[in-house]
Protein backbone atom coordinates (compact mmCIF):
# COMPACT_ATOMS: atom_id res chain seq x y z
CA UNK A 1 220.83 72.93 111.57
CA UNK A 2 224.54 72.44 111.21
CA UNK A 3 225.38 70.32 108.90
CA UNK A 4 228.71 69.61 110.07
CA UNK A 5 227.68 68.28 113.92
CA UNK A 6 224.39 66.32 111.90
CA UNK A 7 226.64 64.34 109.60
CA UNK A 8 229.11 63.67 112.84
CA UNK A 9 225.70 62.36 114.78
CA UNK A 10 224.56 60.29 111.88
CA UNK A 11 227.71 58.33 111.24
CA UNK A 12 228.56 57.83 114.67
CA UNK A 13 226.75 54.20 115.60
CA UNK A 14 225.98 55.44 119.43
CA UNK A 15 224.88 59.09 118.42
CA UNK A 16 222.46 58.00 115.97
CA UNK A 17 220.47 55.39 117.97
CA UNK A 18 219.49 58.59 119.71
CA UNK A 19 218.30 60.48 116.81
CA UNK A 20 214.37 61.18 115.68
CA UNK A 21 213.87 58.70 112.90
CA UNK A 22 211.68 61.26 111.28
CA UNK A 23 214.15 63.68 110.76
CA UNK A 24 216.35 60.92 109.02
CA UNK A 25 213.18 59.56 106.92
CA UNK A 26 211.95 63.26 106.12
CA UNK A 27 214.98 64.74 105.02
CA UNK A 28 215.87 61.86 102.55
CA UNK A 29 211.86 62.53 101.28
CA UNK A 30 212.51 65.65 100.38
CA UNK A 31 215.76 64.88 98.45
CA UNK A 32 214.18 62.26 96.33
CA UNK A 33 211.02 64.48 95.81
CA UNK A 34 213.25 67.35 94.50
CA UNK A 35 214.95 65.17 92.09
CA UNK A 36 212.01 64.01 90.54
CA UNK A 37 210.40 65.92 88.32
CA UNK A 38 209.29 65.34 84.59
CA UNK A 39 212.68 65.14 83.43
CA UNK A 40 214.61 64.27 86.37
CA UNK A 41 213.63 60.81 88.45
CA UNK A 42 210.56 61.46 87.08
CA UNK A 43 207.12 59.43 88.61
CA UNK A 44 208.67 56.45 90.12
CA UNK A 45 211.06 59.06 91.99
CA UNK A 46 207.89 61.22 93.31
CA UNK A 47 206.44 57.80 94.34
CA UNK A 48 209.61 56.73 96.17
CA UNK A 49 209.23 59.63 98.43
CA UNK A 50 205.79 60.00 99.12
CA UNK A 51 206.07 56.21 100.63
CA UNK A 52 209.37 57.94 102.40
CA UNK A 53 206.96 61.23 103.15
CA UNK A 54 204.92 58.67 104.86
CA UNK A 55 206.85 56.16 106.70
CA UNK A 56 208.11 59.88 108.00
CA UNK A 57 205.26 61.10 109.02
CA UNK A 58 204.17 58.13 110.73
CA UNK A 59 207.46 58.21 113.25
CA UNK A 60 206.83 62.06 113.96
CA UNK A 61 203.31 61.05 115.40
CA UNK A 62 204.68 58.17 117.39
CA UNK A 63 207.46 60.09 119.00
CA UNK A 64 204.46 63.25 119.51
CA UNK A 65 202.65 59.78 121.06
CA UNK A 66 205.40 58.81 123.06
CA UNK A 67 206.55 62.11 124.01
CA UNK A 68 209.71 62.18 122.86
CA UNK A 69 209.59 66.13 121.73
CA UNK A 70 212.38 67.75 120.48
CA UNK A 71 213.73 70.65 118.47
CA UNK A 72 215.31 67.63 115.87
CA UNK A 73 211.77 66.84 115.61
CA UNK A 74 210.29 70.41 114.80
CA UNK A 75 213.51 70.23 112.32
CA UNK A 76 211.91 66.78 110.88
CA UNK A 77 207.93 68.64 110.95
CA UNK A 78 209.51 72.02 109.21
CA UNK A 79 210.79 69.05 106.23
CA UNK A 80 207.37 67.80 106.22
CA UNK A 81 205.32 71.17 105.89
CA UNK A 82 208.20 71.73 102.94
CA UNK A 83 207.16 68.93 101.38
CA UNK A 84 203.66 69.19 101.49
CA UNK A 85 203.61 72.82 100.01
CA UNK A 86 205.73 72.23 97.59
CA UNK A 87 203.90 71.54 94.97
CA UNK A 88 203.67 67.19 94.73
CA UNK A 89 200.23 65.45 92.77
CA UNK A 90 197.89 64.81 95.82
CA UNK A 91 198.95 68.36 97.71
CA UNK A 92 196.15 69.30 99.17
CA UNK A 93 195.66 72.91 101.51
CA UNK A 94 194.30 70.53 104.02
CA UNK A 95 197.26 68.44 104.07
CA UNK A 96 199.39 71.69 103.48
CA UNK A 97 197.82 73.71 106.56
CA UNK A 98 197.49 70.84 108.42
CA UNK A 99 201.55 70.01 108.91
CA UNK A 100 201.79 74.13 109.49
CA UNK A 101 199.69 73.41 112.28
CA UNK A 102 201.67 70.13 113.50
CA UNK A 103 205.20 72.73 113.40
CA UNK A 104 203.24 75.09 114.88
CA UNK A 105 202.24 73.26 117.85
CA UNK A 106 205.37 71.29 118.31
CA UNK A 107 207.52 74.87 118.12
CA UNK A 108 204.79 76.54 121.09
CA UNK A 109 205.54 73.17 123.01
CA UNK A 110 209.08 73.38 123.65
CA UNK A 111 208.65 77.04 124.51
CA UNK A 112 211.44 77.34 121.65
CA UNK A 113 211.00 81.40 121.08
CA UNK A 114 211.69 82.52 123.96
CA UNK A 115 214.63 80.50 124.53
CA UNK A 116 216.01 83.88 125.05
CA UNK A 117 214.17 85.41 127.52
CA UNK A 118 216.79 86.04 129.92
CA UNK A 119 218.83 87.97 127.52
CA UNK A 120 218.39 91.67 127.94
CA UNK A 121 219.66 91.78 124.07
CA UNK A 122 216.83 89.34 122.69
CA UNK A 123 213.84 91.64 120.99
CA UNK A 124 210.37 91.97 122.36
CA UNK A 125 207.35 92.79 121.04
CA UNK A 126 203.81 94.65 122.50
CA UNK A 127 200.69 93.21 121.63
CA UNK A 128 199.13 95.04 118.36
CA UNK A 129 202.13 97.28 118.43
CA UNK A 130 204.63 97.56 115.20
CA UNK A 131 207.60 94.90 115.81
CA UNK A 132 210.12 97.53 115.57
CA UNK A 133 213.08 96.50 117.66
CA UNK A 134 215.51 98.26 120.05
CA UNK A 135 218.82 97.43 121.29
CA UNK A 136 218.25 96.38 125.12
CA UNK A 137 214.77 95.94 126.44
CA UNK A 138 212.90 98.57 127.75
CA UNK A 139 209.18 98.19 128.15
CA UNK A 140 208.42 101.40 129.15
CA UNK A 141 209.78 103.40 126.24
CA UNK A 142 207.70 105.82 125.14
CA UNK A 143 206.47 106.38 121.25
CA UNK A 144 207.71 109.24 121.16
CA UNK A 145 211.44 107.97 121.56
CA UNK A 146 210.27 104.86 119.87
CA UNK A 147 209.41 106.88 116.34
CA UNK A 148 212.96 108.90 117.44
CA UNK A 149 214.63 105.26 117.04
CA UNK A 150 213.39 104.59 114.24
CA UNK A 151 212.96 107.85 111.96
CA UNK A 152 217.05 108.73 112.89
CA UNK A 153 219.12 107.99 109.78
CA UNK A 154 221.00 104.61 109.18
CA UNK A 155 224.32 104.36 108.79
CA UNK A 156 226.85 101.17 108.88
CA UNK A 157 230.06 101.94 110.33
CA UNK A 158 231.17 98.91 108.26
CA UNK A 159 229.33 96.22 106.71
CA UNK A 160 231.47 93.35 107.89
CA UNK A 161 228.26 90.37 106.94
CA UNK A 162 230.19 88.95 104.21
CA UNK A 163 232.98 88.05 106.21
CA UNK A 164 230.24 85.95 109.06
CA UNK A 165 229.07 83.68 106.40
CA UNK A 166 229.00 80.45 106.63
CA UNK A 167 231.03 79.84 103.20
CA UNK A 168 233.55 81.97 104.39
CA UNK A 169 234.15 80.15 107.88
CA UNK A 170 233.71 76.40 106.64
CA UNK A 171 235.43 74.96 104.28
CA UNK A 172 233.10 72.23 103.47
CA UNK A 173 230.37 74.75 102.69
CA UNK A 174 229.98 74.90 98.94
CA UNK A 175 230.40 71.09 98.51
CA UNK A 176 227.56 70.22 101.41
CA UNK A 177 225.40 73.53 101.45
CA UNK A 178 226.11 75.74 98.79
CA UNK A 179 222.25 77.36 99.25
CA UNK A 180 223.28 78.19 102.54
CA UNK A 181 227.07 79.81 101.83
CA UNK A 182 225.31 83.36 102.58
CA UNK A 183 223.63 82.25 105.69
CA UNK A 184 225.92 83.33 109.30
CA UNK A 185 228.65 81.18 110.49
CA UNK A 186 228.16 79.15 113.42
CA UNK A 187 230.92 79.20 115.82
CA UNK A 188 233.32 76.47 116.64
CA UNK A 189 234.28 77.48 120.32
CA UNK A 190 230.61 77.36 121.05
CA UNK A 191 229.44 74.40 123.86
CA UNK A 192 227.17 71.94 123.17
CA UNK A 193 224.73 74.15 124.93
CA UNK A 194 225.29 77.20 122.80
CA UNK A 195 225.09 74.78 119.56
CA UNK A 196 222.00 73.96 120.93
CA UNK A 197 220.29 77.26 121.62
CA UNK A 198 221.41 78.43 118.02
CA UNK A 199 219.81 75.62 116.71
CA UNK A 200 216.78 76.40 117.78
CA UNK A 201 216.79 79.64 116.80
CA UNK A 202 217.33 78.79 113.41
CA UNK A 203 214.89 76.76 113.61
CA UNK A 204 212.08 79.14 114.65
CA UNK A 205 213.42 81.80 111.97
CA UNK A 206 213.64 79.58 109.61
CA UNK A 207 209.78 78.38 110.12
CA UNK A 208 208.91 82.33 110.54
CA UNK A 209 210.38 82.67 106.77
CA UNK A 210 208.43 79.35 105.79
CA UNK A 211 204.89 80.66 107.10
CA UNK A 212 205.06 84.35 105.50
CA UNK A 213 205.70 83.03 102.03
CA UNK A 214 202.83 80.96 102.71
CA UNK A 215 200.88 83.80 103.82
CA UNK A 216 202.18 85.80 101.32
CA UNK A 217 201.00 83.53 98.88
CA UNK A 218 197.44 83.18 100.09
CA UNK A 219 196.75 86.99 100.84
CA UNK A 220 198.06 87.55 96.92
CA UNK A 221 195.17 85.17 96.13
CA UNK A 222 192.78 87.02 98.88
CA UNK A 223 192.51 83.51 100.19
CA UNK A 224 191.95 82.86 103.84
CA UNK A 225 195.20 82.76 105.68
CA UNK A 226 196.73 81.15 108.93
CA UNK A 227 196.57 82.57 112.62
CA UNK A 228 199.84 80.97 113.83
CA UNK A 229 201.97 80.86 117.18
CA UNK A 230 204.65 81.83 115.08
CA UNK A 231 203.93 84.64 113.57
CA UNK A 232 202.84 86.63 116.51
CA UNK A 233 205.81 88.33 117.93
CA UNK A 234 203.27 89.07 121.36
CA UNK A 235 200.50 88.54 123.56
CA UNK A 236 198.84 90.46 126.07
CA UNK A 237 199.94 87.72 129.27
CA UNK A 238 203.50 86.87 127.73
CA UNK A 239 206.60 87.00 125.62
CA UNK A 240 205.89 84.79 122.54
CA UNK A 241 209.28 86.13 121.07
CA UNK A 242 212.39 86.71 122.71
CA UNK A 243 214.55 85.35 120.32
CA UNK A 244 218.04 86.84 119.26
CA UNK A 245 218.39 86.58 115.35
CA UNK A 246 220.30 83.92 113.23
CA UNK A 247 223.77 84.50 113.77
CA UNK A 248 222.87 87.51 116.69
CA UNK A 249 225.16 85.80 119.13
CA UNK A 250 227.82 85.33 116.12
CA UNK A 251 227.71 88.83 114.75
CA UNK A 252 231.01 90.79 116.11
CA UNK A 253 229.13 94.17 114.43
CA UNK A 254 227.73 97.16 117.00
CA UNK A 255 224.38 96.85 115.63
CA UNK A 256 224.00 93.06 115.01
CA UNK A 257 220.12 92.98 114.88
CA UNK A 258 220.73 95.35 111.39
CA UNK A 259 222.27 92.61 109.85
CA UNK A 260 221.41 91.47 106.94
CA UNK A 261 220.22 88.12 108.49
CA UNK A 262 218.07 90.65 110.87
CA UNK A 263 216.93 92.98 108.49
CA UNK A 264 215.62 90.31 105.88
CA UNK A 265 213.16 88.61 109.36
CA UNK A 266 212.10 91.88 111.16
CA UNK A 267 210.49 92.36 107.23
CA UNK A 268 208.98 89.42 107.42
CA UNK A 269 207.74 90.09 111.60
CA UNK A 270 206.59 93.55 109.73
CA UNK A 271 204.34 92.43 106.74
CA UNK A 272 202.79 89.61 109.35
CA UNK A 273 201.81 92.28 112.19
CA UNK A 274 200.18 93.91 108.94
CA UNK A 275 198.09 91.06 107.72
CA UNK A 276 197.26 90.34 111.15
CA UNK A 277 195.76 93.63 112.31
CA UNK A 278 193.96 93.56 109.08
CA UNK A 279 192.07 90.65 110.42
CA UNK A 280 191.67 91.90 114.05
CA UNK A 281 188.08 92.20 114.21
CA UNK A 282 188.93 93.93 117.84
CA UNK A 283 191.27 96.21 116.81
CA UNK A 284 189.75 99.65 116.81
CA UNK A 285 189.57 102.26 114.20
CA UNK A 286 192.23 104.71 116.09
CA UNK A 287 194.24 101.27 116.90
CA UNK A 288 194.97 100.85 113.25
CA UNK A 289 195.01 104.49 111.97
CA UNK A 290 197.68 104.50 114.74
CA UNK A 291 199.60 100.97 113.76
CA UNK A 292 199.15 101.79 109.63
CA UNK A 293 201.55 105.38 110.39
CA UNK A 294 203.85 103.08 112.55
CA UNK A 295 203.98 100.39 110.30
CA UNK A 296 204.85 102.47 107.50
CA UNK A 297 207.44 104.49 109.40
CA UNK A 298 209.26 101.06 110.74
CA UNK A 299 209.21 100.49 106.30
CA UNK A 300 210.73 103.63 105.80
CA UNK A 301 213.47 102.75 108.82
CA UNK A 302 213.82 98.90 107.51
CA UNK A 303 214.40 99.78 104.11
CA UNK A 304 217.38 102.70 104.80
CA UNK A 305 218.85 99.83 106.89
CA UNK A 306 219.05 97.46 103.53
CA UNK A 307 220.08 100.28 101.29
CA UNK A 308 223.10 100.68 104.05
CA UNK A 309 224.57 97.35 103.52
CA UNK A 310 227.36 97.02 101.03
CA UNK A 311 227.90 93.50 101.77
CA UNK A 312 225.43 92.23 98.53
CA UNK A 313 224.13 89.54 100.59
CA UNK A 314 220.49 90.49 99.23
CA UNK A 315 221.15 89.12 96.05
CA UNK A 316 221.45 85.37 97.80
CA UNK A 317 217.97 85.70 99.15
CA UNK A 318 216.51 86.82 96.16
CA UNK A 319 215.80 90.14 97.79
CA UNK A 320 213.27 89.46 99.88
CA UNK A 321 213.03 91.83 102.18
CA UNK A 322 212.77 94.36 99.79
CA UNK A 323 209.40 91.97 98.49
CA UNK A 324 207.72 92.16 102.37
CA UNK A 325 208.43 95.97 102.31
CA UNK A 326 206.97 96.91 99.28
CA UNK A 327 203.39 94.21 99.99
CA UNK A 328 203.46 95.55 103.27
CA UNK A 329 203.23 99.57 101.72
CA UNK A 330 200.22 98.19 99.58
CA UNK A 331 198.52 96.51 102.48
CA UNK A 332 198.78 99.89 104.62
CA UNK A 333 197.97 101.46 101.38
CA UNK A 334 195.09 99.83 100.40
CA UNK A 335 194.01 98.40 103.90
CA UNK A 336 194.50 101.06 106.43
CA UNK A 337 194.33 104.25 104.65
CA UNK A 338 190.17 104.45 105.13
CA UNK A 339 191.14 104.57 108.69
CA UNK A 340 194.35 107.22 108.56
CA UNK A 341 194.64 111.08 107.45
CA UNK A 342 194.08 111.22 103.81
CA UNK A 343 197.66 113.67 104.32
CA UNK A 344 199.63 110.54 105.62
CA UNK A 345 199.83 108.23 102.65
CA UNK A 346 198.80 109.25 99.06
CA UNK A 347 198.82 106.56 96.75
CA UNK A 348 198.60 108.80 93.66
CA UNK A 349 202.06 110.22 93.99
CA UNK A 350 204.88 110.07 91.91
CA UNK A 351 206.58 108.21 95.11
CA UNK A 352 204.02 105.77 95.26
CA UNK A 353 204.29 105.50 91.18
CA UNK A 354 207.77 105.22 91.01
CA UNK A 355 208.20 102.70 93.83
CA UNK A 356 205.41 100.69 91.74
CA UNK A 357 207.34 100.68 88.60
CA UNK A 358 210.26 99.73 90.48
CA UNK A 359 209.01 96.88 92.10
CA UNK A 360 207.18 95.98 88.43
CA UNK A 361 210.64 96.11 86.67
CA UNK A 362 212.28 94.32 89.14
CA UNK A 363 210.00 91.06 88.89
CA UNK A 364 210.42 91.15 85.30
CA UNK A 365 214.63 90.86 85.44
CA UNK A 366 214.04 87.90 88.45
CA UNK A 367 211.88 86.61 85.97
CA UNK A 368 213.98 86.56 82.68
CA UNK A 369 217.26 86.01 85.04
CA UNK A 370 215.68 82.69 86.84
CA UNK A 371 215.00 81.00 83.16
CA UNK A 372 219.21 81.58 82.47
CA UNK A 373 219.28 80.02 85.99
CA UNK A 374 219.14 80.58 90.03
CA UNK A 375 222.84 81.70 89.79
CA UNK A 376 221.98 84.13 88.12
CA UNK A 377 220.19 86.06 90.92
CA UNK A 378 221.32 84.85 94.01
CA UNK A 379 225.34 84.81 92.61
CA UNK A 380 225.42 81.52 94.00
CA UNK A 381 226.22 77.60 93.14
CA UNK A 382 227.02 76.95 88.94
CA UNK A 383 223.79 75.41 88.29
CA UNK A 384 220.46 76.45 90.51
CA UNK A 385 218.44 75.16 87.88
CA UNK A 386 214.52 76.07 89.02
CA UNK A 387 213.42 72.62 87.98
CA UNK A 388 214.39 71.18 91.06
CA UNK A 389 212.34 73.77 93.11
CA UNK A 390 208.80 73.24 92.67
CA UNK A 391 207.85 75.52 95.00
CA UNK A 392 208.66 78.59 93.39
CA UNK A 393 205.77 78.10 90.99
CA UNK A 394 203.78 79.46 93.96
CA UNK A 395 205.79 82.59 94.44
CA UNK A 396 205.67 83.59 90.71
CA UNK A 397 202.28 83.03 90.86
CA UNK A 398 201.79 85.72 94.02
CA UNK A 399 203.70 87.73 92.33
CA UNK A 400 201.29 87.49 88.89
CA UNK A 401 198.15 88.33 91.10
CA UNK A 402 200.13 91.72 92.66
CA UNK A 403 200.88 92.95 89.40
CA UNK A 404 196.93 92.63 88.62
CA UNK A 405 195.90 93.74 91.63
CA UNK A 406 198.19 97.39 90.97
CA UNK A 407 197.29 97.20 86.68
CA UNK A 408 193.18 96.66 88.58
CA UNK A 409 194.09 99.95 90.95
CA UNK A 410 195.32 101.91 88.62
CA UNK A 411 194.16 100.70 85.16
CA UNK A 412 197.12 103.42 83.23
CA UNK A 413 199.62 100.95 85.04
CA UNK A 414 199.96 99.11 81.78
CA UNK A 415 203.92 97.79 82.59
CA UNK A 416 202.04 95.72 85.71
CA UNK A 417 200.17 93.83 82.97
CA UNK A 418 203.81 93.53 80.56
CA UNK A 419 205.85 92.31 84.08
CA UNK A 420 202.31 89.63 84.80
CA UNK A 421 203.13 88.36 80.72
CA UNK A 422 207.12 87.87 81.54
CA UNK A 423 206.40 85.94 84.82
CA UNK A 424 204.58 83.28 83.01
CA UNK A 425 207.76 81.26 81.93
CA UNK A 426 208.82 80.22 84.55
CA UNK A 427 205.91 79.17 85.68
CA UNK A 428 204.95 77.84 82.70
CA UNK A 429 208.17 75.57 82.87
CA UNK A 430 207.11 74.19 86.86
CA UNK A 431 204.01 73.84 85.79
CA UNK A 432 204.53 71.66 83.07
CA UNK A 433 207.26 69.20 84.63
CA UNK A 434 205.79 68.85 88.17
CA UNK A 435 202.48 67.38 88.13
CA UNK A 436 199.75 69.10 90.29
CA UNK A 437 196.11 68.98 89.89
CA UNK A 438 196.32 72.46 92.59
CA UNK A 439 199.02 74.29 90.81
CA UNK A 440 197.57 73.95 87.80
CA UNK A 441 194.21 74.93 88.29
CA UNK A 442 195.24 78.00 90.35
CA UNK A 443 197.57 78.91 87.16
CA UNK A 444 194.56 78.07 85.00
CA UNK A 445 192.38 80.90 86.58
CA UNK A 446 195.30 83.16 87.04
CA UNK A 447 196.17 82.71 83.00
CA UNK A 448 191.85 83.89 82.78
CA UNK A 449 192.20 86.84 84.69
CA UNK A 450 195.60 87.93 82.72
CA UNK A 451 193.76 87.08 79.45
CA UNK A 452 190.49 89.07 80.16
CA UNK A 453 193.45 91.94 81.54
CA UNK A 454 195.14 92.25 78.69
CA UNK A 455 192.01 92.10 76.06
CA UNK A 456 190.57 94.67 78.35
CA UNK A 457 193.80 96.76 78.22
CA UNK A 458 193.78 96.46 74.62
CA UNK A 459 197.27 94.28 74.71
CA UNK A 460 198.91 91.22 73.34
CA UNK A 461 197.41 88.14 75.23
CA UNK A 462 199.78 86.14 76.75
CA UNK A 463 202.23 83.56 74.68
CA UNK A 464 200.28 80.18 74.79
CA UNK A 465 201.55 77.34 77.04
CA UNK A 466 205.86 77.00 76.24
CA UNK A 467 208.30 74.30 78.31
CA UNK A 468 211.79 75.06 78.74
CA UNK A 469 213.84 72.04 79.48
């Protein structure tokens, strides 16, 4: 949302009677929550805002009673789903899939991704096709000019995304929303329409981000995942997506959909067409020889479009992009190769090796970098202290059972096991100051299987249990 027209609503008497009072409740839930860890507000604080968490939820389901649906209230059910995977003492993957499902439903509603649909410029996707995107809409492109598109080299007349961020257009930025200095400006001539519309897609790209971390997280644990509105870009009687990116209608650049903004979400719409057509019972052998050489083409094209940027943008979203590229290599690695030419992707070769290791080394830096603080990283904020983010406990965690996974592949892949070992403080640290009976019995049986790794790789065990405050 913008921050700047929110705070205007809120302390304007008239505005605010018109507000959802879930969005109010929720947002001040979360604040509290992420103040109170061990050593912050500490038990009393998590208290406070699970009474807030449900006062909360209890408005969202009388204005989904009432009918009184709109995108402030997906804004207030996005909060909630926060808050309920983030990591709090009764979380529950009931609870936590449950308020996916809520967002879900409330997002497919309001019709809010295709918002765009009128706009030649907005991407479109084909049902169990690769989301690769073109410039203006053409349905009846062939593949041939498709894989043209996309195999052609990247280039970047000029990176001009650090001068669209918000922190550079509004002054107010790194006192209100210094996490979101890197994120694109908003413009000021835009009507209370256009606001509106922006809003909304923010909103949907936001929750798109939200859902593949959880996914992310629960294919990393081979756990069953979620089949969400969301996160598929088509369907065979409609547009589900035609959406222009964050910032799209902001972005002065040629190529605005290689933003950085764009760039880091098509990633995301790439790894999720991947986990999906690994579940797509329907899907036919030649379907998903045919989407694995696609898919891994569109990861070749996605990543020469980061590598272009000069802007260092990455850095504030902890690279993640670069993360959904590489998982989504080792899914059509490991997932579609039985049904590809063994020619097309070898996973025993130095380029497979090399982008392992690189991957490997890279956790191991986030790793020792997050501990110094979130600064650090993302070159953002003074403080960023990882206390007050519970939720990354989760992502380390993924990121722990990847590394095994590779060291389990490829057993001489001892620096996967060394990277699993360095990932544990941080985790060790959430862990320890935000209480959670889940958190800590997933980390429990992910310390086992790094244990029984190590003794079986004939390595140092793990350092026992340390807290960093």
């Amino acid at each position: 949302m913008n921050s700047a027209r929110f705070f205007t609503t809120f302390f304007n008497p008239i505005t605010r009677a018109n507000s959802q009072p879930s969005l109010i409740i929720m947002a001040c839930a979360l604040s509290i929550f992420w103040q109170s860890s061990e050593i912050g507000r500490g038990k009393a604080g998590r208290e406070f805002a699970l009474q807030l968490r449900d006062q909360a939820e209890g408005a969202l389901q009388a204005s989904l009673n009432a009918g009184w649906i709109d995108e402030n209230l997906a804004i207030a059910a996005l909060m909630l789903a926060m808050f309920e995977n983030a990591g709090y003492p009764q979380q529950s993957i009931h609870r936590s899939f449950a308020s996916i499902h809520v967002l879900d439903r409330i997002i497919r509603t309001l019709s809010l991704t295709t918002i765009d649909a009128s706009d030649p410029n907005a991407s479109t996707f084909a049902l169990r096709e690769v989301p690769r995107v073109i410039t203006i809409r053409h349905p009846h492109m062939s593949d041939s000019a498709d894989l043209e598109r996309e195999t052609s080299p990247v280039t970047h007349e000029a990176c001009d995304c650090a001068s669209l961020t918000l922190g550079r257009h509004w002054a107010g930025a790194r006192e209100h929303t210094p996490l979101w200095m890197s994120t694109p400006a908003w413009d000021d001539n835009w009507s209370e329409g256009e606001f509106k519309k922006e809003t909304c897609r923010r909103l949907c790209w936001s929750t798109v981000s939200f859902v593949t971390a959880i996914s992310s997280y629960t294919t990393a644990r081979q756990a069953a995942g979620l089949d969400l509105y969301i996160t598929e870009p088509a369907n065979a009687l409609f547009f589900q997506f035609a959406l222009l990116f964050p910032g799209e209608s902001f972005v002065s650049s040629k190529n605005p959909k290689n933003s950085i903004w764009a760039l880091n979400y098509r990633t995301m719409f790439l790894w999720n067409s991947c986990a999906r057509m690994c579940r797509d019972l329907r899907a036919t052998d030649a379907e998903k020889a045919r989407f694995g050489m696609a898919a891994w083409l569109e990861a070749d094209y996605l990543e020469a479009a980061l590598k272009g940027h000069t802007c260092r943008l990455e850095r504030a979203f902890l690279f993640q992009g670069r993360e959904y590229l590489f998982i989504t290599r080792m899914c059509i690695s490991y997932e579609f190769q039985r049904f590809m030419p063994l020619a097309a992707i070898d996973t025993g070769s130095p380029f497979h090796r090399r982008k392992t290791e690189q991957w490997l080394t890279h956790q191991a830096t986030v790793a020792q970098q997050v501990m110094l603080g979130l600064h650090t990283v993302t070159g953002q904020g003074s403080k960023g202290s990882i206390t007050y983010r519970p939720f990354f406990a989760f992502w380390f965690m993924s990121q722990i059972n990847r590394a095994l996974s590779l060291w389990d592949l490829d057993r001489t892949l001892t620096v996967a096991l060394d990277v699993s070992k360095a990932l544990i403080a941080p985790i060790d640290q959430l862990s320890a100051i935000w209480p959670c009976p889940q958190l800590r019995r997933h980390y429990s049986e992910l310390r086992k299987s790094l244990d029984e790794a190590c003794l079986c790789a004939g390595l140092p065990l793990p350092p026992p249990l340390a807290v960093f405050v």
